[in-house]
Structure formats: C-alpha cells, structure tokens
N, C-alpha and C. Protein backbone atom coordinates (compact mmCIF):
# COMPACT_ATOMS: atom_id res chain seq x y z
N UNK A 1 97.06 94.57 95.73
CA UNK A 1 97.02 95.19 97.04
C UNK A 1 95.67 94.92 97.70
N UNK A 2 95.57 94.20 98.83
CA UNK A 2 94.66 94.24 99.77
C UNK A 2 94.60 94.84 100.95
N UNK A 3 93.10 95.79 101.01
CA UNK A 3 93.06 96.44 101.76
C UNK A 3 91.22 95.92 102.59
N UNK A 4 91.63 96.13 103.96
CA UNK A 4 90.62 95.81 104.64
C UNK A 4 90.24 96.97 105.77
N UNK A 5 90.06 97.87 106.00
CA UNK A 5 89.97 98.95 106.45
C UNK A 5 88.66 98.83 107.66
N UNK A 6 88.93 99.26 108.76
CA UNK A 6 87.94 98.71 109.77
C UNK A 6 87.36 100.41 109.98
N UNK A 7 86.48 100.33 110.37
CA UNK A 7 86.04 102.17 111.13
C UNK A 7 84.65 101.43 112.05
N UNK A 8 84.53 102.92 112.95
CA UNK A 8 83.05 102.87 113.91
C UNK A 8 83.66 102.77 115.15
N UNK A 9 84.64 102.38 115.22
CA UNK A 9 85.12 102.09 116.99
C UNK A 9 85.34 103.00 117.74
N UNK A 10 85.15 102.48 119.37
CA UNK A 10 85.01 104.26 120.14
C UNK A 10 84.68 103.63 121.46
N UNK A 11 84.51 104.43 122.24
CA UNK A 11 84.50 103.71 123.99
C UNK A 11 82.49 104.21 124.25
N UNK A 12 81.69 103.12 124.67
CA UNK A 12 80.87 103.70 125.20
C UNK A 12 80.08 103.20 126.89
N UNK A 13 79.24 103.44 127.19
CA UNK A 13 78.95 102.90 128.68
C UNK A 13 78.34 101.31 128.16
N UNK A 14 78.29 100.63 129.54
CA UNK A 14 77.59 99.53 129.16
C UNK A 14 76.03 99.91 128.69
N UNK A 15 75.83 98.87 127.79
CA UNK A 15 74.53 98.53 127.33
C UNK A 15 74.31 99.43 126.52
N UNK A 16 75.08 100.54 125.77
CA UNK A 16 75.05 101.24 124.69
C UNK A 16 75.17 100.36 123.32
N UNK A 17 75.86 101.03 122.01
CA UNK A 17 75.48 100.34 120.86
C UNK A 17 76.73 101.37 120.13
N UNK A 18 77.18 100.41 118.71
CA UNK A 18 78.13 100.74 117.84
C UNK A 18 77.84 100.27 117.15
N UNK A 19 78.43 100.48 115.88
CA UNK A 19 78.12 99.48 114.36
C UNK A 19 79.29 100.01 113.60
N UNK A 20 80.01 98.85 113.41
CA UNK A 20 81.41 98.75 112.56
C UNK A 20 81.16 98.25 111.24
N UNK A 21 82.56 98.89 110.93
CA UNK A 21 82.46 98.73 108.69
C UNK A 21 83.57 98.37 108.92
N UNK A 22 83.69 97.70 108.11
CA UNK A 22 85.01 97.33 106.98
C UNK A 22 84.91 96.94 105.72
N UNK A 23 85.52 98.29 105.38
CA UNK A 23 85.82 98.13 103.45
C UNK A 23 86.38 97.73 103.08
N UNK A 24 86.66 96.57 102.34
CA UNK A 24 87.26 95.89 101.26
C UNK A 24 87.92 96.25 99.97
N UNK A 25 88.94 95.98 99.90
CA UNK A 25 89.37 96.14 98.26
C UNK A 25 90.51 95.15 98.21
N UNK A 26 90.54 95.10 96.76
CA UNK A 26 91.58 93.90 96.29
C UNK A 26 91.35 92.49 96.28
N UNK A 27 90.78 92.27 96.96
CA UNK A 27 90.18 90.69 96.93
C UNK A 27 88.58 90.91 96.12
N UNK A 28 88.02 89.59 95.38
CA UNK A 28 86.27 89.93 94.96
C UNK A 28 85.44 89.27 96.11
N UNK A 29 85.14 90.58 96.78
CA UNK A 29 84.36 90.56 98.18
C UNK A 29 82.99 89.90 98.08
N UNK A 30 81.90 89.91 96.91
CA UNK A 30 81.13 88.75 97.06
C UNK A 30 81.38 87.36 96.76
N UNK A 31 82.20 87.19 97.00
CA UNK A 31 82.55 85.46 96.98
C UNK A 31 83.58 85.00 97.95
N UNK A 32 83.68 86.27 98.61
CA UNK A 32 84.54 85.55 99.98
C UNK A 32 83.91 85.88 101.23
N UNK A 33 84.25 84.83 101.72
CA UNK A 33 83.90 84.77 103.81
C UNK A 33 84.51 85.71 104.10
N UNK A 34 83.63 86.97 104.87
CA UNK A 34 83.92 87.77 106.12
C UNK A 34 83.63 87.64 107.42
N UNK A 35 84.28 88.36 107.70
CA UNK A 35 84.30 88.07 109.95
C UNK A 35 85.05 88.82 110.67
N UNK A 36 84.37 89.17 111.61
CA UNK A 36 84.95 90.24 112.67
C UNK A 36 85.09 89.27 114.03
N UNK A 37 86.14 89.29 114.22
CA UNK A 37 87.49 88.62 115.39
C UNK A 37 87.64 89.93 116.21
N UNK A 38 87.92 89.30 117.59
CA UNK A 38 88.27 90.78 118.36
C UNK A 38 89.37 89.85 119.41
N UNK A 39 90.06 90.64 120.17
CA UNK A 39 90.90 90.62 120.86
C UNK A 39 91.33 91.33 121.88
N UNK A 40 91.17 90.99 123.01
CA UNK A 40 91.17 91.71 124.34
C UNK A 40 92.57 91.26 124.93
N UNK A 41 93.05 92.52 125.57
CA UNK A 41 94.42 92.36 126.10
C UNK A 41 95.28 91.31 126.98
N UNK A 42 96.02 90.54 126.55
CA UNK A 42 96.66 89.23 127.32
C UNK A 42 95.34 88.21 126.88
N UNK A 43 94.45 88.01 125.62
CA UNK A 43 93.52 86.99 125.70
C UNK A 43 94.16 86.97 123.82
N UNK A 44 93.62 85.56 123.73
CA UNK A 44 93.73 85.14 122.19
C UNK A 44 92.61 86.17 121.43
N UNK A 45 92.83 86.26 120.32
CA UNK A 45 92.24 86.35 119.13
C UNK A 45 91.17 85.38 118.76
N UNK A 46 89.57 85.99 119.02
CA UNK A 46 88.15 85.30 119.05
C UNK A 46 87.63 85.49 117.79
N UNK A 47 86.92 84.37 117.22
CA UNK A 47 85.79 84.83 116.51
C UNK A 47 84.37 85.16 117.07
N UNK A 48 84.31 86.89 116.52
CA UNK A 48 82.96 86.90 117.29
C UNK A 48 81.87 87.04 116.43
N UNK A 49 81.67 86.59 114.64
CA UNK A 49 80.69 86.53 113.80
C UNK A 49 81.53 86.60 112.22
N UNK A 50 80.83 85.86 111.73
CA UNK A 50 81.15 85.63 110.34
C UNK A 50 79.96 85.31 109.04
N UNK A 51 80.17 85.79 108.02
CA UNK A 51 79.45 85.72 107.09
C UNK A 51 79.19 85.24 105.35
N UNK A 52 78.74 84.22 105.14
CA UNK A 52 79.44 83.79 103.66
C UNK A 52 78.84 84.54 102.72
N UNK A 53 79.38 83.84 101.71
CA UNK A 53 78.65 84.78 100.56
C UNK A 53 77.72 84.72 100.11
N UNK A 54 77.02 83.51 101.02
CA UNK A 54 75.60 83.19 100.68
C UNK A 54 74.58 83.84 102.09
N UNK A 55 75.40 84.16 102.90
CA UNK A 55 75.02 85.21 104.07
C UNK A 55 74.15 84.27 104.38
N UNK A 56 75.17 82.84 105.03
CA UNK A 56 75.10 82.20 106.15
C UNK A 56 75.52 82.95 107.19
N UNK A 57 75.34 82.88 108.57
CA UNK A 57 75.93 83.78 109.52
C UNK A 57 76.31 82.61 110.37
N UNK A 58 77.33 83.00 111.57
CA UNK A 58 77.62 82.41 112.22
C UNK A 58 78.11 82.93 113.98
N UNK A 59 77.58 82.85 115.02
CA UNK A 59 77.71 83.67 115.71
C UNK A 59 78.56 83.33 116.88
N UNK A 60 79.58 83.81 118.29
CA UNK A 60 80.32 82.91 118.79
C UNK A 60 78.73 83.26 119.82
N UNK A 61 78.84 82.38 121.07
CA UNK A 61 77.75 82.16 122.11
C UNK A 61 77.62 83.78 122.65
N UNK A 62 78.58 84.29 123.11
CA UNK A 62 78.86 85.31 123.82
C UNK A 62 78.10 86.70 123.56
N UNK A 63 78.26 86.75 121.79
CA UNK A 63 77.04 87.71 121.52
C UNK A 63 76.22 87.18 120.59
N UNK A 64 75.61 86.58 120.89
CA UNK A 64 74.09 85.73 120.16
C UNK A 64 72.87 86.50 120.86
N UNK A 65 72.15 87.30 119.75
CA UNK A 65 71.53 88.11 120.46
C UNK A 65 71.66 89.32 120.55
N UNK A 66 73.09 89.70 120.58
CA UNK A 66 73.06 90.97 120.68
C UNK A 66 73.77 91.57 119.53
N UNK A 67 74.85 91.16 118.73
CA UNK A 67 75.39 91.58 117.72
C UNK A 67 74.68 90.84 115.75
N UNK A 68 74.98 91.73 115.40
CA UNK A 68 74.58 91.04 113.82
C UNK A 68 75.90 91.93 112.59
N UNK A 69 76.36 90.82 111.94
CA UNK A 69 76.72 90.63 110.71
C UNK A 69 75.28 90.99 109.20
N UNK A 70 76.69 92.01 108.91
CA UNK A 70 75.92 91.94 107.34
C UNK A 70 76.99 92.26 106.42
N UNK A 71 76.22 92.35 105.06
CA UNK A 71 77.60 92.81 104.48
C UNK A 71 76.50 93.40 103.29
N UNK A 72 77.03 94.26 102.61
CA UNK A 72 76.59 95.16 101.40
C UNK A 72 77.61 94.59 100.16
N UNK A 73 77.05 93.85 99.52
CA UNK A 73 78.17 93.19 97.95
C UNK A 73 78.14 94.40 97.66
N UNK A 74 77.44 95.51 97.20
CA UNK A 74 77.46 96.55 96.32
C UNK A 74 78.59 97.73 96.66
N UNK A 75 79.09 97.58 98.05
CA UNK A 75 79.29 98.61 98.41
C UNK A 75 80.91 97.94 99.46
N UNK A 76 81.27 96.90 98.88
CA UNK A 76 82.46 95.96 99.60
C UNK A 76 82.80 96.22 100.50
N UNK A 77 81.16 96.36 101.44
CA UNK A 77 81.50 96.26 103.11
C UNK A 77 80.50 95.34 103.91
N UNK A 78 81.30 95.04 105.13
CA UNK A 78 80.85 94.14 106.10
C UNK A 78 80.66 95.06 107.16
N UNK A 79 79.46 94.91 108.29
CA UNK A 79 79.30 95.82 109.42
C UNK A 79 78.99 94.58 110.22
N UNK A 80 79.42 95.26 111.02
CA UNK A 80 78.58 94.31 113.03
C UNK A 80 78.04 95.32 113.47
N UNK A 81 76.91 95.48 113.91
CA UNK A 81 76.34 95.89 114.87
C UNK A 81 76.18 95.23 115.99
N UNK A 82 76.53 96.39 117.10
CA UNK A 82 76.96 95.61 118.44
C UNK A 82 75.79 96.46 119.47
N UNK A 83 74.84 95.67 119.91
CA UNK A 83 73.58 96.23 120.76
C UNK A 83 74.74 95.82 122.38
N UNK A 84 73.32 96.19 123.30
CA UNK A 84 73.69 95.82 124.19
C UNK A 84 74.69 95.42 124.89
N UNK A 85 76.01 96.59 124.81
CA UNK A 85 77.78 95.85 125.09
C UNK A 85 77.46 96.05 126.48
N UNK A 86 78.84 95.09 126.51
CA UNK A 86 78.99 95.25 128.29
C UNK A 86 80.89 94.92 128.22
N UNK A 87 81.30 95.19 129.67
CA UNK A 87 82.67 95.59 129.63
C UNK A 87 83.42 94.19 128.88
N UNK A 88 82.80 93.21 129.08
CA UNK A 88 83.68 92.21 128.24
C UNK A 88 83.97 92.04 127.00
N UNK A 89 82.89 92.90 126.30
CA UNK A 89 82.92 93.24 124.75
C UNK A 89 84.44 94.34 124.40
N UNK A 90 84.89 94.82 125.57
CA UNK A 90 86.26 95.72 125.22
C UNK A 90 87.14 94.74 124.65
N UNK A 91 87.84 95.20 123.14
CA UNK A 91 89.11 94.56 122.89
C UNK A 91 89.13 95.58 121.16
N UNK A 92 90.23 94.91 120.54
CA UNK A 92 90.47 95.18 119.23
C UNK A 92 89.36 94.58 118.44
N UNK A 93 88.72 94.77 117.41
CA UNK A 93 88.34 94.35 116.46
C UNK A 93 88.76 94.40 115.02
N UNK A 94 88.67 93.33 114.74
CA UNK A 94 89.50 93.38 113.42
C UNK A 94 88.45 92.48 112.34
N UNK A 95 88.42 92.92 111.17
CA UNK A 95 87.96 92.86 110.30
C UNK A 95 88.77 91.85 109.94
N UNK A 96 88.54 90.47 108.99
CA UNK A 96 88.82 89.43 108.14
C UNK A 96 88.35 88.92 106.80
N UNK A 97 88.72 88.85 105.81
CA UNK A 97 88.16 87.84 104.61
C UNK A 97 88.88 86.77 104.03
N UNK A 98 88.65 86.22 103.44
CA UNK A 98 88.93 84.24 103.01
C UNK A 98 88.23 84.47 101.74
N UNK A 99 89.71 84.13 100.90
CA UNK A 99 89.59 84.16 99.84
C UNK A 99 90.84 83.26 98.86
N UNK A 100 90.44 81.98 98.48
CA UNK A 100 91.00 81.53 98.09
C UNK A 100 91.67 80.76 99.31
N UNK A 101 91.24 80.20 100.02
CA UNK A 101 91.90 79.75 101.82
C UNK A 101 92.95 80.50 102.61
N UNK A 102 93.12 81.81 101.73
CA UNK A 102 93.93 82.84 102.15
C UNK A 102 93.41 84.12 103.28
N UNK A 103 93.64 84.02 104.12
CA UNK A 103 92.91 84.92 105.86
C UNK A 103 93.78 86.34 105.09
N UNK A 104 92.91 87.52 105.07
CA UNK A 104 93.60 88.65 104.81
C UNK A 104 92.78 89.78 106.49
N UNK A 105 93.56 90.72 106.77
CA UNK A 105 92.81 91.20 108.26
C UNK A 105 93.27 92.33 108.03
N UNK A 106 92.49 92.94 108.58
CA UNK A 106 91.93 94.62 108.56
C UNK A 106 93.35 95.32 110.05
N UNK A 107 93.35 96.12 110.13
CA UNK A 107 94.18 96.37 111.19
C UNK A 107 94.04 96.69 112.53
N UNK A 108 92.62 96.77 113.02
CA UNK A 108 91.80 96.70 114.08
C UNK A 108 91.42 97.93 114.18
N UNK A 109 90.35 98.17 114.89
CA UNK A 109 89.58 99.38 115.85
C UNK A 109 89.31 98.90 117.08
N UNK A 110 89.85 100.09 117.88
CA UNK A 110 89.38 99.67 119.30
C UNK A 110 87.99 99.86 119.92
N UNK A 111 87.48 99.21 120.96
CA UNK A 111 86.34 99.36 121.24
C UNK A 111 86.20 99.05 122.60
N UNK A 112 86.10 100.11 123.36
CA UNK A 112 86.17 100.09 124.86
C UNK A 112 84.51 100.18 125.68
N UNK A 113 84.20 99.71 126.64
CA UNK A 113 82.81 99.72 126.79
C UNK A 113 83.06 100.16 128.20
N UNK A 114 82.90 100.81 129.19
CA UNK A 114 83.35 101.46 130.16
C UNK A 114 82.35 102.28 131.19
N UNK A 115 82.34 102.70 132.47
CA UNK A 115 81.53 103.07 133.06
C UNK A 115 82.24 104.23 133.13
C-alpha cells in the first residue's frame, strides 16, 4: 500500500507564505524522486519542483526564487515552501514519487492565493 498524503494547504492574500508536507509510506522514500505538481482549473498538470535523493533540486521558471523543496529521509517527508504567492500560484497541489519508473501521487491540497 502506497500512501502519499499531502497537508498545509489553505487560501492566503498575495505575497503571503505556506509550506506543504507530504508523507510517504510504502515506497523506500530515500531513494526515490519527489515533486510537487500543481494544477489550476481548465490548465494541465505542472511541475512546479522536484527533488532526488541526492537532493538535486529542480525548479519550473515560474517559482525560482520563491519556492524551495526539501525533504526529511528521517521523517518520509517532502515540503515546499511557497514565499511570496501571487494569484497564479492558485491550483491543486499534489505531491509525487518515482520509484522504480513508477509515478505514485498524493491526492492534492488546495491552495488559493486571493485578495
């Protein structure tokens, strides 16, 4: 059983701040790629940061700068911290890991950024 469990999500004004988890189980989380993908309504499914297990990072353009990837091996979680949002940052976020070339995904948290 794999479980990817997302939390932290919530609506705030622009240029506020959040920081998302997702816990892991069932897969061995230090040796697989994580990444938080988000998805805004009528738009595809983005990567917006990812992290190996050698905690390479990888960031999309959009939040370079303002968001960061980490992950805790000890504690089989991945967080984003998200500085500085603005309304385009609203969508689902969903938690991901790669393991074995197998994509397993968290079930999303929403995250609304709003005046």
């Amino acid at each position: 059983q794999v479980q990817l469990v997302e939390s932290g999500g919530g609506s705030v004004q622009p240029g506020g701040s959040l920081r998302l988890s997702c816990a892991v189980s069932g897969i061995p989380f230090s040796i697989s790629t994580m990444g938080w993908y988000r998805q805004a309504p009528a738009k595809e499914r983005e990567l917006v940061a990812d992290i190996t297990s050698g905690d390479f990072t990888n960031y999309a353009d959009s939040v370079k700068g303002r968001f960061t990837i980490s992950r805790d091996n000890a504690k089989n979680t991945v967080y984003l911290q998200m500085n500085s949002l603005n309304v385009e940052d609203t969508a689902v976020y969903y938690c991901k890991g790669r393991y074995r070339l197998v994509n397993y995904w968290g079930q999303g948290t929403q995250v609304t950024v709003s005046s």
